[in-house]
PDB file of N, CA and C in Angstrom:
ATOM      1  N   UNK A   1     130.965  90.611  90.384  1.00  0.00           N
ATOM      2  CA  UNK A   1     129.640  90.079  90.603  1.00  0.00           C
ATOM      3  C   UNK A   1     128.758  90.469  89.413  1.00  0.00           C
ATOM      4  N   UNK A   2     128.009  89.403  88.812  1.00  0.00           N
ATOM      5  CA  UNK A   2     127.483  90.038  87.589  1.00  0.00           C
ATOM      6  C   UNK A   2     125.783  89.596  88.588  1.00  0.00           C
ATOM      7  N   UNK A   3     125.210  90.839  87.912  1.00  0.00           N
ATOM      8  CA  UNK A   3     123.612  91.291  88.257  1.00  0.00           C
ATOM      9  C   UNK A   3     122.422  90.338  87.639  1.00  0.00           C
ATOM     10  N   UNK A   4     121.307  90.333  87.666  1.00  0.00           N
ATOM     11  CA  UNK A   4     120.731  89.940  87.363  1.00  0.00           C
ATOM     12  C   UNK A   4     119.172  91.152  87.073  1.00  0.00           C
ATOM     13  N   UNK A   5     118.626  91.444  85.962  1.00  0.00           N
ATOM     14  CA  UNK A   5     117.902  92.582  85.922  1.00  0.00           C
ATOM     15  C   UNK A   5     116.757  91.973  85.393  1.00  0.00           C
ATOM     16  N   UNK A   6     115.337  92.478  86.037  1.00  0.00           N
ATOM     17  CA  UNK A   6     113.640  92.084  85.415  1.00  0.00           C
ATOM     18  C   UNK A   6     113.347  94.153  85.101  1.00  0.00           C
ATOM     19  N   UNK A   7     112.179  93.855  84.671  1.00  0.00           N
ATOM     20  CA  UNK A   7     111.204  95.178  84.832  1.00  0.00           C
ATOM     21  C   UNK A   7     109.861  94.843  85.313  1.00  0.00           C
ATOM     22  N   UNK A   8     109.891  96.029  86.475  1.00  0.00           N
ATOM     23  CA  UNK A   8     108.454  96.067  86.590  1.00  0.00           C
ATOM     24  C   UNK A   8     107.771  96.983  85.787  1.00  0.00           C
ATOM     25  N   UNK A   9     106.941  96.597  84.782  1.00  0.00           N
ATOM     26  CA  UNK A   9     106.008  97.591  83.655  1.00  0.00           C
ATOM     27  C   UNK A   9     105.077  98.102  84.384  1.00  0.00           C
ATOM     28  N   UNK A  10     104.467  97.538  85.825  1.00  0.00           N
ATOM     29  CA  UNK A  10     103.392  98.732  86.596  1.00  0.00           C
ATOM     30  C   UNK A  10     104.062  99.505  87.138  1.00  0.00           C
ATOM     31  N   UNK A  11     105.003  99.155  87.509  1.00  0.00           N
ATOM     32  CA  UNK A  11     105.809 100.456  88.596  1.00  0.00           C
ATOM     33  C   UNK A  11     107.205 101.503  87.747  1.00  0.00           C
ATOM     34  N   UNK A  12     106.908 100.768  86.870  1.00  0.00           N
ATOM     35  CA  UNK A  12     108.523 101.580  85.664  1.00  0.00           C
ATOM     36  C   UNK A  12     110.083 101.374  86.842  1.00  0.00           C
ATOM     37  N   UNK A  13     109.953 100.291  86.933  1.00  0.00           N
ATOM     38  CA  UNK A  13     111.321  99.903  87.854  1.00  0.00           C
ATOM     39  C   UNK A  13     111.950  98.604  87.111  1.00  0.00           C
ATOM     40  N   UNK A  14     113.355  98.865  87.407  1.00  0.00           N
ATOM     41  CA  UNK A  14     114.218  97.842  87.196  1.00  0.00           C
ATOM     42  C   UNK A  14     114.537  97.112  88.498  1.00  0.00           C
ATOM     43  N   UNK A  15     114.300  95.936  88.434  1.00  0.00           N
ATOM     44  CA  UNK A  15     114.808  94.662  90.171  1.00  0.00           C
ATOM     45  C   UNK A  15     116.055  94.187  89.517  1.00  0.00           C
ATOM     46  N   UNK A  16     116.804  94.478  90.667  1.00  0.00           N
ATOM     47  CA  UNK A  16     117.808  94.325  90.334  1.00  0.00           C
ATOM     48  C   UNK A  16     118.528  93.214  91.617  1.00  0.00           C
ATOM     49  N   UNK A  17     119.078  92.406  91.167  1.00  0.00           N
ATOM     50  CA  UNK A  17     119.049  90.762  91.669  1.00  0.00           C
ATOM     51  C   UNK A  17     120.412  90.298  91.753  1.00  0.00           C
ATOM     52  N   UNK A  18     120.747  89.411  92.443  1.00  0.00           N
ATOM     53  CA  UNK A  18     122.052  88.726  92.102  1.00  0.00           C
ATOM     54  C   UNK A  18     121.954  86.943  92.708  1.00  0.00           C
ATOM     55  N   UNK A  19     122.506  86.227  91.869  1.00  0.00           N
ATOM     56  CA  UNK A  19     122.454  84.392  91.752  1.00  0.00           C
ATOM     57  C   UNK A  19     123.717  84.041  92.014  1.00  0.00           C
ATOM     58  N   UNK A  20     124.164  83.708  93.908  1.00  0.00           N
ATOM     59  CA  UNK A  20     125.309  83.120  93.197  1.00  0.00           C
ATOM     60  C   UNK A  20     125.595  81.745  92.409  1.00  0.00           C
ATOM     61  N   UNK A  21     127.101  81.722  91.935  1.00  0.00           N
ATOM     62  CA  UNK A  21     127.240  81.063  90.959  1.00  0.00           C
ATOM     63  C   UNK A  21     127.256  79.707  91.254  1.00  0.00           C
ATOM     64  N   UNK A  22     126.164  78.515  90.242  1.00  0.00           N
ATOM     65  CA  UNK A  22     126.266  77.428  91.043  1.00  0.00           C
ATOM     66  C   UNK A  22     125.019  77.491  91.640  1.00  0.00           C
ATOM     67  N   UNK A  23     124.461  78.369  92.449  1.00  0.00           N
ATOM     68  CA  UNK A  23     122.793  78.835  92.733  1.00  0.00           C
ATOM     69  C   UNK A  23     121.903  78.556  91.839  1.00  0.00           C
ATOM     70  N   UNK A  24     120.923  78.281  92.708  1.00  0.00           N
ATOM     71  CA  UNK A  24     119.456  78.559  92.394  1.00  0.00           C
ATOM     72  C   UNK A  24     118.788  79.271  92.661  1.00  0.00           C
ATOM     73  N   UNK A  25     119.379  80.080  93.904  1.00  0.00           N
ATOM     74  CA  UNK A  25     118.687  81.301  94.455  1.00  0.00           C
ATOM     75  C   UNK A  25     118.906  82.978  94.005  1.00  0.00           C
ATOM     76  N   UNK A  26     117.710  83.140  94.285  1.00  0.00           N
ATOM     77  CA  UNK A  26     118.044  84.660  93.787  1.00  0.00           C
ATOM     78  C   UNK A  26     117.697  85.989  94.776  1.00  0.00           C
ATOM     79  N   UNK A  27     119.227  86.604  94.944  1.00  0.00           N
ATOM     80  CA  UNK A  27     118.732  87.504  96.095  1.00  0.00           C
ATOM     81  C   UNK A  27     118.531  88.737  95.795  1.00  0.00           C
ATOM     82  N   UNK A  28     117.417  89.246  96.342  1.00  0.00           N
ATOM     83  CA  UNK A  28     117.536  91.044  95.695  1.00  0.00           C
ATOM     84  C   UNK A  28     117.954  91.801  96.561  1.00  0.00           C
ATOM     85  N   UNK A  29     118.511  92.623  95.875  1.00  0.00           N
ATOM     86  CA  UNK A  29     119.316  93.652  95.852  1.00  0.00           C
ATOM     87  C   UNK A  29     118.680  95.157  96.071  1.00  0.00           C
ATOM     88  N   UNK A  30     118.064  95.712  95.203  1.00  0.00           N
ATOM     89  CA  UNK A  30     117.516  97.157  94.980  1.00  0.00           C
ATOM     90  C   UNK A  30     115.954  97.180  93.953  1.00  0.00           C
ATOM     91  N   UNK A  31     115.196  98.096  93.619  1.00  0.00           N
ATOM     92  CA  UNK A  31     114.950  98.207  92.834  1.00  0.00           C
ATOM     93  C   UNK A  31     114.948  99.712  92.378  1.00  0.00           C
ATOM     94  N   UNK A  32     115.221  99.953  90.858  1.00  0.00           N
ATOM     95  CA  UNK A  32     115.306 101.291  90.750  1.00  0.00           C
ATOM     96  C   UNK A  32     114.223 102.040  89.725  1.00  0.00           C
ATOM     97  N   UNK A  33     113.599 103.214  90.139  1.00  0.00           N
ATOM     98  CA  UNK A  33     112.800 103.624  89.519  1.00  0.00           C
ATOM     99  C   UNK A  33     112.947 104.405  87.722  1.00  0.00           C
ATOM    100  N   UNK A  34     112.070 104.715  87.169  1.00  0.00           N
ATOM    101  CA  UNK A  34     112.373 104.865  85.750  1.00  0.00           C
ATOM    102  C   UNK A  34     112.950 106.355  85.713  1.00  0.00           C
ATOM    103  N   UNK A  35     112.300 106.977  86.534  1.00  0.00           N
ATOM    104  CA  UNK A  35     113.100 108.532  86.494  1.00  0.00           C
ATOM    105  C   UNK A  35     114.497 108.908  87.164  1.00  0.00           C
ATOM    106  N   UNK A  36     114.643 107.829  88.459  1.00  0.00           N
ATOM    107  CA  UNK A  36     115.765 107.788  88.769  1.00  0.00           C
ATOM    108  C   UNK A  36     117.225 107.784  87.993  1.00  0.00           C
ATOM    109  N   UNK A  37     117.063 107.147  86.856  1.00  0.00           N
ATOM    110  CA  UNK A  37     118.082 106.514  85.714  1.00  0.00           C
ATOM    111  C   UNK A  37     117.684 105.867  84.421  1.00  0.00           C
ATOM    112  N   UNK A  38     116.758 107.047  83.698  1.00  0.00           N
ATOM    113  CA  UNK A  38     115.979 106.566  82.532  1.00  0.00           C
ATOM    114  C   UNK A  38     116.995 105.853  81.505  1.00  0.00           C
ATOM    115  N   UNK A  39     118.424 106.366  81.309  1.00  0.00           N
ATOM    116  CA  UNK A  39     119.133 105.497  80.611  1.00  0.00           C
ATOM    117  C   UNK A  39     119.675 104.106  81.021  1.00  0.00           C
ATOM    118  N   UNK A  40     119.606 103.550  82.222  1.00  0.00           N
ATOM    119  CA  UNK A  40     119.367 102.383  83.021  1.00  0.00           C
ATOM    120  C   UNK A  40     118.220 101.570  82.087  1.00  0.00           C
ATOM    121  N   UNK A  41     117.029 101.942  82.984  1.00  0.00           N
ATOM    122  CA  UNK A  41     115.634 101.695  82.420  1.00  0.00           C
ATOM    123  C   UNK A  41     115.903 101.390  81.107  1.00  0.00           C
ATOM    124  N   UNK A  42     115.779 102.121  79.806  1.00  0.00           N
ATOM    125  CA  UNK A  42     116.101 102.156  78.784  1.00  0.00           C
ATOM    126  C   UNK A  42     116.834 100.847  78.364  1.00  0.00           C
ATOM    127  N   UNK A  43     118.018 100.991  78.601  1.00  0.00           N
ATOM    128  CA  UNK A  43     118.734  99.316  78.461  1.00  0.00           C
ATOM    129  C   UNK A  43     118.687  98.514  78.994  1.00  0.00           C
ATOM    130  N   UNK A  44     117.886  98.427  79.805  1.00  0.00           N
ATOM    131  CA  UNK A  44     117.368  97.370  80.639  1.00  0.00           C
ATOM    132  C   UNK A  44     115.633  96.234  79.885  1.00  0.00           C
ATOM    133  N   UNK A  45     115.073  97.646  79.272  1.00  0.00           N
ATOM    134  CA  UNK A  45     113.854  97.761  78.429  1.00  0.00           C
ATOM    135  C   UNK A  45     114.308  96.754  77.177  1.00  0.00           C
ATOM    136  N   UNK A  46     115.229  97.371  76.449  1.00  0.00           N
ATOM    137  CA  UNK A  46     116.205  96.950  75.368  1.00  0.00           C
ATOM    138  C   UNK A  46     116.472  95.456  75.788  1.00  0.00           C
ATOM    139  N   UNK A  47     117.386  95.507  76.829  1.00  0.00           N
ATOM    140  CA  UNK A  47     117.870  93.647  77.325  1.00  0.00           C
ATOM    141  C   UNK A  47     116.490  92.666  76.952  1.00  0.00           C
ATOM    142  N   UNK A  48     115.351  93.288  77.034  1.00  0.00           N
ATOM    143  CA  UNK A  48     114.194  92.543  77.629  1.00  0.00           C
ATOM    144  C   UNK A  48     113.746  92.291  76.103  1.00  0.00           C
ATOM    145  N   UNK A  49     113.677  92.905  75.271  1.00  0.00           N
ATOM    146  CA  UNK A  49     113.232  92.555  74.005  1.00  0.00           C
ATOM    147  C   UNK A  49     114.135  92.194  73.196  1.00  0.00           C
ATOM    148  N   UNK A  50     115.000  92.272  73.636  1.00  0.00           N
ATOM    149  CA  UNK A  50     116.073  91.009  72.111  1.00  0.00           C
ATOM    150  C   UNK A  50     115.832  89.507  73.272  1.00  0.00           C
ATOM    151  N   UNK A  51     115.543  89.472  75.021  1.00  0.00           N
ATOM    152  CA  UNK A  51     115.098  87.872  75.239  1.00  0.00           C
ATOM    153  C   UNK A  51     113.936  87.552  74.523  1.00  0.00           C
ATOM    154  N   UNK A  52     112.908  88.718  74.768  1.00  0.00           N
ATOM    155  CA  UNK A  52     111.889  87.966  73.925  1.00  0.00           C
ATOM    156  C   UNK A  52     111.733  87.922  72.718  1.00  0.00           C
ATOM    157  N   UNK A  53     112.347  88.254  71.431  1.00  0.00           N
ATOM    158  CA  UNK A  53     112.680  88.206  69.863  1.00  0.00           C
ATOM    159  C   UNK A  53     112.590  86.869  69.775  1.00  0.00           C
ATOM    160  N   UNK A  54     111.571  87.016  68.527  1.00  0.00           N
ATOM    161  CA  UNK A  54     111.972  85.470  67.898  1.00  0.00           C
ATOM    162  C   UNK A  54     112.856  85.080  67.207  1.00  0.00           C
ATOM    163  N   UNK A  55     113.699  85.541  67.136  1.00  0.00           N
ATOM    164  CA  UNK A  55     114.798  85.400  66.523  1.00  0.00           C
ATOM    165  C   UNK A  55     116.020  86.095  67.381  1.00  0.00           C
ATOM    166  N   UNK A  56     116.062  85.059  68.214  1.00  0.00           N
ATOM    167  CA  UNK A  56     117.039  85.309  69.468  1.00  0.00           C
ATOM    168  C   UNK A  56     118.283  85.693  69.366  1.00  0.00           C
ATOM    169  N   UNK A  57     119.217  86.537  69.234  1.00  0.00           N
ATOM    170  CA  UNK A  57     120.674  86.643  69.288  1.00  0.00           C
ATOM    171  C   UNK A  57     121.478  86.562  70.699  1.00  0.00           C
ATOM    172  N   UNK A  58     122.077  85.353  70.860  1.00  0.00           N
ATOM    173  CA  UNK A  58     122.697  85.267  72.209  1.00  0.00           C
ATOM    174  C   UNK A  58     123.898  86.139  71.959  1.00  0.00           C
ATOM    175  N   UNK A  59     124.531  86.554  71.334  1.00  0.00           N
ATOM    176  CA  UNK A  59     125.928  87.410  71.111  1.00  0.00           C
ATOM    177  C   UNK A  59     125.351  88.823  71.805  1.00  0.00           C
ATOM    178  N   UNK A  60     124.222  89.057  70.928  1.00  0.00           N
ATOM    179  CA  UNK A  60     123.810  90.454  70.915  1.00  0.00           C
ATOM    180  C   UNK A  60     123.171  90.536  72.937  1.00  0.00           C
ATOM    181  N   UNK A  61     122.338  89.877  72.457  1.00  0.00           N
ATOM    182  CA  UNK A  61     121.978  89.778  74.548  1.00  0.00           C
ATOM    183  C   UNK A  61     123.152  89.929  75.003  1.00  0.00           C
ATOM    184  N   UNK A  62     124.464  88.866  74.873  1.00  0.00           N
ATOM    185  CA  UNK A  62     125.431  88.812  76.168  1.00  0.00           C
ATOM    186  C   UNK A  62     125.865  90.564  75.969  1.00  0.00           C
ATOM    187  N   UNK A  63     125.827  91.109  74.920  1.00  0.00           N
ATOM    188  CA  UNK A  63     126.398  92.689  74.963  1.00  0.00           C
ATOM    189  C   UNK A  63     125.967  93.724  75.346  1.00  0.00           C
ATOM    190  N   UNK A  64     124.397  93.332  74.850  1.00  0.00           N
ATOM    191  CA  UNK A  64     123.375  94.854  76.000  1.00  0.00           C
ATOM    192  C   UNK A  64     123.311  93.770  77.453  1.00  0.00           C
ATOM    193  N   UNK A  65     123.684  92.823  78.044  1.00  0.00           N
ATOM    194  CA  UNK A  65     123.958  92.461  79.495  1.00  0.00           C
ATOM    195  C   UNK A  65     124.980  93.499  79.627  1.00  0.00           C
ATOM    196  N   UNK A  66     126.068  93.277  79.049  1.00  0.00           N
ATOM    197  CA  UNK A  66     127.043  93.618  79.656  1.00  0.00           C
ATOM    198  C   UNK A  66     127.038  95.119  79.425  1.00  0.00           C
ATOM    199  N   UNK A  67     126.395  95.899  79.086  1.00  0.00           N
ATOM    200  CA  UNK A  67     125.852  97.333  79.023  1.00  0.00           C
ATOM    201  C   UNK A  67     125.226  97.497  80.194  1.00  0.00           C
ATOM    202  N   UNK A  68     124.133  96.936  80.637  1.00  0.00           N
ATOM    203  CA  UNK A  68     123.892  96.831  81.876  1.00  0.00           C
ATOM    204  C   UNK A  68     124.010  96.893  82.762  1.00  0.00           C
ATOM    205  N   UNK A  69     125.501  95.362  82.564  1.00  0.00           N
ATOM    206  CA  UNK A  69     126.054  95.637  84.069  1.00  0.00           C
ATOM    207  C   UNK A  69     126.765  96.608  84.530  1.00  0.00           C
ATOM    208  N   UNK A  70     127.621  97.793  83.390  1.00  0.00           N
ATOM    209  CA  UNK A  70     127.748  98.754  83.313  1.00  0.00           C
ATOM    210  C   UNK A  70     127.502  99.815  83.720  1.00  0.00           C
ATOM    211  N   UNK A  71     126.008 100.254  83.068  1.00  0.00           N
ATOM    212  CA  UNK A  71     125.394 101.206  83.741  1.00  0.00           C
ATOM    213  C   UNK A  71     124.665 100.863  85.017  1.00  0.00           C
ATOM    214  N   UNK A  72     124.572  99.784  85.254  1.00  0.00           N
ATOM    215  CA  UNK A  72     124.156  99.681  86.810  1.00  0.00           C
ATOM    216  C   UNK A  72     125.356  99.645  88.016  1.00  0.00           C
ATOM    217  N   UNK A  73     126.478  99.157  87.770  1.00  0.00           N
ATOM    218  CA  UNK A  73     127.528  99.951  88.581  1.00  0.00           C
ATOM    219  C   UNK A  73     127.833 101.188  88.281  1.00  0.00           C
ATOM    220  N   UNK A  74     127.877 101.849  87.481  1.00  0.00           N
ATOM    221  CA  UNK A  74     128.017 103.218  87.720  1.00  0.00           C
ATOM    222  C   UNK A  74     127.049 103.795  88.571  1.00  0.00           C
ATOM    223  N   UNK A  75     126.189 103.693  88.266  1.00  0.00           N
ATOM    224  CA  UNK A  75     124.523 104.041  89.282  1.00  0.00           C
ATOM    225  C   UNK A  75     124.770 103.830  90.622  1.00  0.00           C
ATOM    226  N   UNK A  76     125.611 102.662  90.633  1.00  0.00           N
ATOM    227  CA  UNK A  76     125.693 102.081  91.936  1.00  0.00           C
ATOM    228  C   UNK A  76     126.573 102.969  92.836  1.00  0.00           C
ATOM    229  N   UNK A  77     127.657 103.694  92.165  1.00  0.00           N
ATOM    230  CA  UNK A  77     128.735 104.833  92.676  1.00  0.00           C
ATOM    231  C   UNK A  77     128.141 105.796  92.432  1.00  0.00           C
ATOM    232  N   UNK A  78     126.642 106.376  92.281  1.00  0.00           N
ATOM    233  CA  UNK A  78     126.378 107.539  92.186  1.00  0.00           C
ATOM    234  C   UNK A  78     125.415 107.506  93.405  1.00  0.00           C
ATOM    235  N   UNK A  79     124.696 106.475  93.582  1.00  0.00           N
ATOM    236  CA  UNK A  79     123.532 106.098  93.983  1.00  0.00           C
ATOM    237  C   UNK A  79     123.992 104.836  95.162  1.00  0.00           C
ATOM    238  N   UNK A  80     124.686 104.784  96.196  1.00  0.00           N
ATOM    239  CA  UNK A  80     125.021 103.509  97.031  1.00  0.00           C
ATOM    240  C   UNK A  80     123.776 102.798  97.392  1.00  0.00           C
ATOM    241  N   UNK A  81     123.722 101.539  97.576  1.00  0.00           N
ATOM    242  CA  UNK A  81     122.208 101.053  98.075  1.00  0.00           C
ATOM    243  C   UNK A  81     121.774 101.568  98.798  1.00  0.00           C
ATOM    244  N   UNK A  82     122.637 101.955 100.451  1.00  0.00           N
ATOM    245  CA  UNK A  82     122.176 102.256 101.382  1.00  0.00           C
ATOM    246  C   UNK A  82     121.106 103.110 101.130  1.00  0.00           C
ATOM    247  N   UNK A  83     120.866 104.216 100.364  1.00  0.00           N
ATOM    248  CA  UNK A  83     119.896 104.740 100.178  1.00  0.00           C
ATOM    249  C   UNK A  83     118.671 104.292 100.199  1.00  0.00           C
ATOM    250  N   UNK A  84     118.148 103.583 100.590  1.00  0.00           N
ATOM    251  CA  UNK A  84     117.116 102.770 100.322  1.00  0.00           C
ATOM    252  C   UNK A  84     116.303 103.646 101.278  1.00  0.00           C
TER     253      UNK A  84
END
């Protein structure tokens, strides 16, 4: 299942989302705070400014995604949703 990640800049959280494939919809999942998993945050921060670069690199995006999706399953085995 690949994720789907925003930031909230008032709350220092990552929403963390999932589309299935073929969808239009988007269901959430969690959101996680900035102290919870600042290296999360961090590449998540990162994902967000090579979308908005004017000078867009889709190679480079698909690779900090897939960093992402990374460190957000690991998080996910440290951290189960249920916690909520």
């Amino acid at each position: 299942m690949e994720f789907l990640f925003a930031l909230d800049q008032d709350t220092e959280e990552v929403i963390v989302s999932h589309s299935p494939k073929g969808s239009s919809k988007i269901n959430f999942i969690e959101r996680i705070k900035k102290e919870d998993n600042t290296q999360f945050y961090g590449a998540v921060e990162f994902l967000y400014t090579i979308s908005s670069s004017s000078k867009f690199n889709a190679k480079v995006f698909k690779t900090m995604d897939k960093v992402c999706q990374l460190l957000y399953t690991e998080h996910q085995e440290i951290y189960p949703i249920s916690r909520q």
